[in-house]
Protein backbone atom coordinates (compact mmCIF):
# COMPACT_ATOMS: atom_id res chain seq x y z
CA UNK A 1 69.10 81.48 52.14
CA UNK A 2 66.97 81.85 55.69
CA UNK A 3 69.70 84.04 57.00
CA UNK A 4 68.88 86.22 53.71
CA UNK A 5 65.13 85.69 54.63
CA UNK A 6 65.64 86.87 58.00
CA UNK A 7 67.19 89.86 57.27
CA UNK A 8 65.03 90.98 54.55
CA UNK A 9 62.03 90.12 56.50
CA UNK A 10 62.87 91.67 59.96
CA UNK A 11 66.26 92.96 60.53
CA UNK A 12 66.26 95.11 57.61
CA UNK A 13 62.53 96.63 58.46
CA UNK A 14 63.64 97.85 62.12
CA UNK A 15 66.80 98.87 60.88
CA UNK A 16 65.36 101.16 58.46
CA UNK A 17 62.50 102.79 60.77
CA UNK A 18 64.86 102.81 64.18
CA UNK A 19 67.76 105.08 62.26
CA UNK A 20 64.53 107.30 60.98
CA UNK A 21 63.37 107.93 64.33
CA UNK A 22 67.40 108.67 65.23
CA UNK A 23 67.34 110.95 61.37
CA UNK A 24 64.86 113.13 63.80
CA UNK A 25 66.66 112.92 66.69
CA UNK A 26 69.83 114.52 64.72
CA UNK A 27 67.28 117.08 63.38
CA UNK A 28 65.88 118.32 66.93
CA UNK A 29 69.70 118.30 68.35
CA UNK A 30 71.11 120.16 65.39
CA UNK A 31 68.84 123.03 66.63
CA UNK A 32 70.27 123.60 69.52
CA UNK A 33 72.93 126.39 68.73
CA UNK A 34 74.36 126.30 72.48
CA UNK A 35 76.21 123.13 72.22
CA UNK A 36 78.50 121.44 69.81
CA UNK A 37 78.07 117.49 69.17
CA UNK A 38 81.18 115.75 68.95
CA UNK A 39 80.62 112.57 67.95
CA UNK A 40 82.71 110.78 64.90
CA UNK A 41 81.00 107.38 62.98
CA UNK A 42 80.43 105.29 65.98
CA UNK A 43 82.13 102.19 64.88
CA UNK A 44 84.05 101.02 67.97
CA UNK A 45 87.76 101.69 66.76
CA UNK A 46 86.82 105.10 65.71
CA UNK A 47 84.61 106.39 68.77
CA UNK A 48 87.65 105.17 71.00
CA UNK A 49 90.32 107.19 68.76
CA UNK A 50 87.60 109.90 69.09
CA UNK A 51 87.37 110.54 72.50
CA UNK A 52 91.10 109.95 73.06
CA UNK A 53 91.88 112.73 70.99
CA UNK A 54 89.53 115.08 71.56
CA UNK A 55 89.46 114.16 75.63
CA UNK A 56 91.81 117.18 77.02
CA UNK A 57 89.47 119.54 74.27
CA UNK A 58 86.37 118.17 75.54
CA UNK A 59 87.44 118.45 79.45
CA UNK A 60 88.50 122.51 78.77
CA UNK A 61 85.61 123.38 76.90
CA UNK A 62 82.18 123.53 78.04
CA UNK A 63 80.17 123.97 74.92
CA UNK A 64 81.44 120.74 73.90
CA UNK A 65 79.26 117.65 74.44
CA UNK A 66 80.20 114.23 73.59
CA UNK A 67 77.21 112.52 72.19
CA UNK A 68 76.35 108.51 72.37
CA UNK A 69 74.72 106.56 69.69
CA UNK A 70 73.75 103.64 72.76
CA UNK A 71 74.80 99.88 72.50
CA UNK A 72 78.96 99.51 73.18
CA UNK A 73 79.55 103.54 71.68
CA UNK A 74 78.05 104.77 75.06
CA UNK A 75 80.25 102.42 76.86
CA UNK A 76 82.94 103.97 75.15
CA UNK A 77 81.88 107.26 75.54
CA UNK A 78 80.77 107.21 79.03
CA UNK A 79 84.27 105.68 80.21
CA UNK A 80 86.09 109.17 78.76
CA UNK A 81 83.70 111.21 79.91
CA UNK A 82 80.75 111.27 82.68
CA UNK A 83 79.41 114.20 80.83
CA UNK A 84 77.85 113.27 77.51
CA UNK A 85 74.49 113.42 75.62
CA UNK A 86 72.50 110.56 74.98
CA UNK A 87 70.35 110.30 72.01
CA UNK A 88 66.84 109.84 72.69
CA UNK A 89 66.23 107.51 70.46
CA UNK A 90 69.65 105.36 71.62
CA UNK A 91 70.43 102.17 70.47
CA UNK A 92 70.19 99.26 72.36
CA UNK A 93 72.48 96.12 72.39
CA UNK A 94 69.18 94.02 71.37
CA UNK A 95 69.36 96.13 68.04
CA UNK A 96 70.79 95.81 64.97
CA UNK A 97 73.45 98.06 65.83
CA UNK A 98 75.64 99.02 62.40
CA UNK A 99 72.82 98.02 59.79
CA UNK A 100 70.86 101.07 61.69
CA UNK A 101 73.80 102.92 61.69
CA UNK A 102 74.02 102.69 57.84
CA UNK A 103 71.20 104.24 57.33
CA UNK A 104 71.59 107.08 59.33
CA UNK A 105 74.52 108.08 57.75
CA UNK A 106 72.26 108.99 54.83
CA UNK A 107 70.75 111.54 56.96
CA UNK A 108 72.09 114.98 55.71
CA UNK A 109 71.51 115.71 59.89
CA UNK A 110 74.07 112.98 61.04
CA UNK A 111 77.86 115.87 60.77
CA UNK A 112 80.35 113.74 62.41
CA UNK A 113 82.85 115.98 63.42
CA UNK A 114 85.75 113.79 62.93
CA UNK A 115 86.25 110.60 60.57
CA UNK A 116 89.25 109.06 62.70
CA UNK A 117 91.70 106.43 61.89
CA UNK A 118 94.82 105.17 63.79
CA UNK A 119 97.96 106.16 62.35
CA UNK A 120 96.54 109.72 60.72
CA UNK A 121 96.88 111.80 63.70
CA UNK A 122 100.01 113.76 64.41
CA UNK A 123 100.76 112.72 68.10
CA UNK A 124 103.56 110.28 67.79
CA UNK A 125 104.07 109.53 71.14
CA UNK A 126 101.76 106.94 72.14
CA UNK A 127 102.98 107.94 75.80
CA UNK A 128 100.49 110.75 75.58
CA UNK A 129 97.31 108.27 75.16
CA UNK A 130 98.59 105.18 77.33
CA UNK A 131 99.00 107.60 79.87
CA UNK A 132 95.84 109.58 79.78
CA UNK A 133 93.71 105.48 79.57
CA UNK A 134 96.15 105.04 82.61
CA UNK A 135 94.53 107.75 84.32
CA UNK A 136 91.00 107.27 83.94
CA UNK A 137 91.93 103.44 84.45
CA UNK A 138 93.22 104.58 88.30
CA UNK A 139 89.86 106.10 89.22
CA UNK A 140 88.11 102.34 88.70
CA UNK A 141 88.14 100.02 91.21
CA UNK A 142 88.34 96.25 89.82
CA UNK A 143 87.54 92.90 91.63
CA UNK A 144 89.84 90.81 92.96
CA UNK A 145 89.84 87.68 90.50
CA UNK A 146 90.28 90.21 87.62
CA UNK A 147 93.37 91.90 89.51
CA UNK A 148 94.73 88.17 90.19
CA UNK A 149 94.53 86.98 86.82
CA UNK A 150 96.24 89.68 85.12
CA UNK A 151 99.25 88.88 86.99
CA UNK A 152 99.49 85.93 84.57
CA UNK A 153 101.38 86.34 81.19
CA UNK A 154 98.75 85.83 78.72
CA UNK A 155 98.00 87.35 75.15
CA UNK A 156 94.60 88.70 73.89
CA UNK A 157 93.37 87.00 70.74
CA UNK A 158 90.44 87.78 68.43
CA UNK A 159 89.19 86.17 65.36
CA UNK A 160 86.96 87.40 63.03
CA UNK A 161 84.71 84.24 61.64
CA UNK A 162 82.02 84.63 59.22
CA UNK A 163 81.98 81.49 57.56
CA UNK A 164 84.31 78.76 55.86
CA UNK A 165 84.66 80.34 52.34
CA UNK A 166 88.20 81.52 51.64
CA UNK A 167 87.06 83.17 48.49
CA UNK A 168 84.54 85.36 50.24
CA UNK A 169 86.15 88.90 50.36
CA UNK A 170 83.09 90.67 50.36
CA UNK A 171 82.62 93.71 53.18
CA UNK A 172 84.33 92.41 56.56
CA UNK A 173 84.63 89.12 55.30
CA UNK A 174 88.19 90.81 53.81
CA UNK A 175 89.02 90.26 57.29
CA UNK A 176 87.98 86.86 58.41
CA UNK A 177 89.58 84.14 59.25
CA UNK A 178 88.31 80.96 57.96
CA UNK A 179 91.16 78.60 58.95
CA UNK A 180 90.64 78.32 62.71
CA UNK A 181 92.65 75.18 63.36
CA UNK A 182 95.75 77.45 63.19
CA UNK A 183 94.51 79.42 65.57
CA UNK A 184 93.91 76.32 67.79
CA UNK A 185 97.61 75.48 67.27
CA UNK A 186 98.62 78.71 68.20
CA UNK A 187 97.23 78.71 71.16
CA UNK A 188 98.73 75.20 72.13
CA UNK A 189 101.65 76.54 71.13
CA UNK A 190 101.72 79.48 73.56
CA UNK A 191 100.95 77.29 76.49
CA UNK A 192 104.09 75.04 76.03
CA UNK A 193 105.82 78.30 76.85
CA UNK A 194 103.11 78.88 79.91
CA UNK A 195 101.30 82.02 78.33
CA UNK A 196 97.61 81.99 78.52
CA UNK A 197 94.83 82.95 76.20
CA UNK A 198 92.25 85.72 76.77
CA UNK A 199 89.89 85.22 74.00
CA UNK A 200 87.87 88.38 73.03
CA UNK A 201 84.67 89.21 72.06
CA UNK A 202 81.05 88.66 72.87
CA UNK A 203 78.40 85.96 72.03
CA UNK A 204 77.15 87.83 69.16
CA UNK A 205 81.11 86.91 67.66
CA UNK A 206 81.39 83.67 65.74
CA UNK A 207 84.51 82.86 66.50
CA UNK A 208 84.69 83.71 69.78
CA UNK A 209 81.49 81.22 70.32
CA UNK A 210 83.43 78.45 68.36
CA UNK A 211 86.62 78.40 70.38
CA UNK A 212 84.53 78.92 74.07
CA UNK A 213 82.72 75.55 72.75
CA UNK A 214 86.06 73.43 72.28
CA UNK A 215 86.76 73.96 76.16
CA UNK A 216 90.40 74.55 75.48
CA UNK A 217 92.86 74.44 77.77
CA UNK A 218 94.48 77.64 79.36
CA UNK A 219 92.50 79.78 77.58
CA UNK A 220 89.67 82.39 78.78
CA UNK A 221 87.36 84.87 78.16
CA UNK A 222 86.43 88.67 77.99
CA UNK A 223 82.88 87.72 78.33
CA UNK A 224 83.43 85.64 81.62
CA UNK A 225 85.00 88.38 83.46
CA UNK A 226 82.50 91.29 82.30
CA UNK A 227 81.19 93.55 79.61
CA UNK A 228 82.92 96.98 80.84
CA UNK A 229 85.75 98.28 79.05
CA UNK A 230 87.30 99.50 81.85
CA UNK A 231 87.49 95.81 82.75
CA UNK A 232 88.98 95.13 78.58
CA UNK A 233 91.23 97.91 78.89
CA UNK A 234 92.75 96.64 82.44
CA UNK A 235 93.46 93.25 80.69
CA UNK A 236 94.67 94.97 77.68
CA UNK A 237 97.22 97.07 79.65
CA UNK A 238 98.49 93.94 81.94
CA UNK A 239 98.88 91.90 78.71
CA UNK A 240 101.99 90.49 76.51
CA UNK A 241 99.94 91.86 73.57
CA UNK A 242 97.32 91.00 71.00
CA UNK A 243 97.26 88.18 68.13
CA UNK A 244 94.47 88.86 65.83
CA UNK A 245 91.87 90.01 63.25
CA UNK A 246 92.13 93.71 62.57
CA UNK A 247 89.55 95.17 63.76
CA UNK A 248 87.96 97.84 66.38
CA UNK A 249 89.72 95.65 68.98
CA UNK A 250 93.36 96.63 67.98
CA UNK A 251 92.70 100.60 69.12
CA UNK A 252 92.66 99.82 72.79
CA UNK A 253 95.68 98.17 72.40
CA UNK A 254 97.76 100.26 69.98
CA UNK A 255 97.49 103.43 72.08
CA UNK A 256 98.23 101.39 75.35
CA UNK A 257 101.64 100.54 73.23
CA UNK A 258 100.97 97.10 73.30
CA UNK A 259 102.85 94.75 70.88
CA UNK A 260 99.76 93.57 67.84
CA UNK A 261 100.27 90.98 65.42
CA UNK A 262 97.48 91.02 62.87
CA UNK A 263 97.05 88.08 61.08
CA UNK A 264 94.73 87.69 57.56
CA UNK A 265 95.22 91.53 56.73
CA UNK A 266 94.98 93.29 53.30
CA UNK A 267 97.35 96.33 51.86
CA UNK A 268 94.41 99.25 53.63
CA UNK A 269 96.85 98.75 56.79
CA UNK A 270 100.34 98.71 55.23
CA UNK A 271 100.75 102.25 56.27
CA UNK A 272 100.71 101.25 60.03
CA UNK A 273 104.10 99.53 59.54
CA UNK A 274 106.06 102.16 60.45
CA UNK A 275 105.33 101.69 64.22
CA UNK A 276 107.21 99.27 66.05
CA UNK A 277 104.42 98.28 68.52
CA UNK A 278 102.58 97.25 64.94
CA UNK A 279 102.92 94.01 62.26
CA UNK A 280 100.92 92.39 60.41
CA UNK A 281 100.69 88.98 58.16
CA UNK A 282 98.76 89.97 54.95
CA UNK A 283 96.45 87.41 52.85
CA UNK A 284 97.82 86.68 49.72
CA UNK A 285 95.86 86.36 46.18
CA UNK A 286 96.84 84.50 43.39
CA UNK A 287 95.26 84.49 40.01
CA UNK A 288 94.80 81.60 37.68
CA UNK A 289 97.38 79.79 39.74
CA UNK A 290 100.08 82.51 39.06
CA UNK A 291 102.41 84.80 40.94
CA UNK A 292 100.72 85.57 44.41
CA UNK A 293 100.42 88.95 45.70
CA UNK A 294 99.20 90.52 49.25
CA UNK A 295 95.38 91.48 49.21
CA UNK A 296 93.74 94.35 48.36
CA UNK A 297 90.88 95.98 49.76
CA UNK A 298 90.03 96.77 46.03
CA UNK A 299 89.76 93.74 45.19
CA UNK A 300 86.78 93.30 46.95
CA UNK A 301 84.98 94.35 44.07
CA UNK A 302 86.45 90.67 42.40
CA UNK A 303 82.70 88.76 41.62
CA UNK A 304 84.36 86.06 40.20
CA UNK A 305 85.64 83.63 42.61
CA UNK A 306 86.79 81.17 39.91
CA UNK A 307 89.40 83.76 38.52
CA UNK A 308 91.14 84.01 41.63
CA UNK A 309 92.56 82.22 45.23
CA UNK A 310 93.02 83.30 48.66
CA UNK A 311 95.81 82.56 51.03
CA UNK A 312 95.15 82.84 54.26
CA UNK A 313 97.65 83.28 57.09
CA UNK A 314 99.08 79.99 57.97
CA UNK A 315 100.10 78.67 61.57
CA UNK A 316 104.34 78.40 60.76
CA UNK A 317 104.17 82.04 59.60
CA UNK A 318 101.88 82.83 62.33
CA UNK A 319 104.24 81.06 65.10
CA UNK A 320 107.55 82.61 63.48
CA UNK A 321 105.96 85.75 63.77
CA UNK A 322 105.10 85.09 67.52
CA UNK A 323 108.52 84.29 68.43
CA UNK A 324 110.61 87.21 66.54
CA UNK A 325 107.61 89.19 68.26
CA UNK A 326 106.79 88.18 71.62
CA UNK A 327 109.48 85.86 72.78
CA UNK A 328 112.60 88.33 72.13
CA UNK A 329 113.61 90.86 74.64
């Protein structure tokens, strides 16, 4: 109920007045007739897929200028490219960051030229991306302790965590993990074979917080070694793979043809089976204690919680699934 109150009160106010002052910005830049924009909805998953595929285009043609929304998109942008347009009004990491972009996509000014989503583009060979990450990777330098430490085998994980109810499918929540114990187990479980744990994520993620607070053993953190994604992408690359939420965080990954396994999924990703780099472990529903089936993303429109259950991802599928996965050659 304060969380509401919050949000009404203050979050939703800037929100709303920051994205109009960005609604302008669009305006002003959409006069300029001398340059295109190429920006697509600056999510994190699809800005990376964005300037992947549209770097070579970008490099050959001048009249193209990547443009940054501010907060973690310009970090995405400005690792592609070290040519790119700013918007004025940017927005910073102290912002409300997707509830302002919301509302500008209202604006009849805000023409992404590309919705992007992995698995829809033509280029099958994910050769062609890991090696083109490869090579902007080779023009940063990195420090020592992050150079050591990737010598380790470890896995990435990340967890989406929202809160405890299982029944809550509503927007990302689809996504979330609620169970966290399992992942707790799983992590035990990969040090008895002497694989560490990079947890990722920032302070601003739940469930990254909760797990830095347990002080686990051989397990460590994105946010302890920095906030650059040249820095993510380096630990992505040197990696055994990623155990996770699905989420903005599996891009990086999937085009370095790393091995995901995506835990607490619905059917929106049961397309992306085809690649062998790619697997997932769906939620299950099951209505008035009948025949379960995987989760829908339609069925987040499902008000009634009483009608139905979720079933979440447990820790012996999630361990089987490591082993088939990640322990055979």
């Amino acid at each position: 109920m304060f969380k509401s109150f919050i949000i009404f009160l203050i979050i939703e106010p800037i929100a709303k007045f920051y994205s109009f002052l960005i609604k302008i910005n669009l305006f002003f830049l959409s006069l300029d007739k001398n340059k295109f924009y190429s920006y697509t909805n600056p999510s994190f998953g699809e800005t990376f897929e964005h300037c992947l595929f549209f770097y070579n285009q970008t490099l050959k043609n001048k009249n193209i200028l990547p443009l940054s929304f501010g907060g973690f998109n310009e970090r995405i942008v400005s690792f592609f490219f070290t040519k790119y347009k700013n918007l004025f009004f940017k927005i910073f990491f102290f912002l409300p960051y997707y509830r302002i972009v919301q509302y500008v996509h209202k604006s009849k000014y805000y023409k992404p030229n590309m919705i992007s989503y992995a698995g829809k583009f033509k280029i099958k060979d994910t050769n062609y991306t890991e090696k083109i990450i490869n090579n902007i990777l080779s023009e940063h330098i990195f420090n020592n302790n992050l150079i050591n430490f990737c010598k380790k085998r470890y896995i990435c994980i990340f967890i989406k965590h929202y809160n405890l109810n299982i029944s809550d499918i509503s927007g990302s929540n689809l996504r979330q993990t609620t169970e966290l114990k399992k992942i707790i187990d799983l992590i035990n479980f990969l040090r008895l074979h002497d694989i560490k744990t990079v947890i990722l994520g920032t302070k601003q993620d739940q469930g990254t917080v909760y797990f830095r607070n347990l002080n686990l053993k051989g397990v460590y953190y994105m946010l302890d070694f920095s906030n650059k994604l040249s820095d993510l992408l380096y630990i992505a690359k040197h990696s055994l793979g990623y155990i996770g939420s699905v989420g903005g965080l599996v891009i990086p990954f999937f085009y370095l043809n790393k091995k995901l396994l995506c835990i607490d999924a619905s059917t929106t990703y049961i397309s992306f089976t085809k690649y062998n780099n790619l697997r997932f472990i769906y939620k299950k529903i099951i209505f008035n204690n009948k025949k379960e089936r995987i989760l829908r993303t339609k069925d987040q429109c499902l008000k009634d919680q009483s009608i139905f259950r979720i079933k979440e991802s447990s820790f012996i599928e999630i361990k089987k699934e490591t082993q088939k996965f990640f322990f055979v050659k």
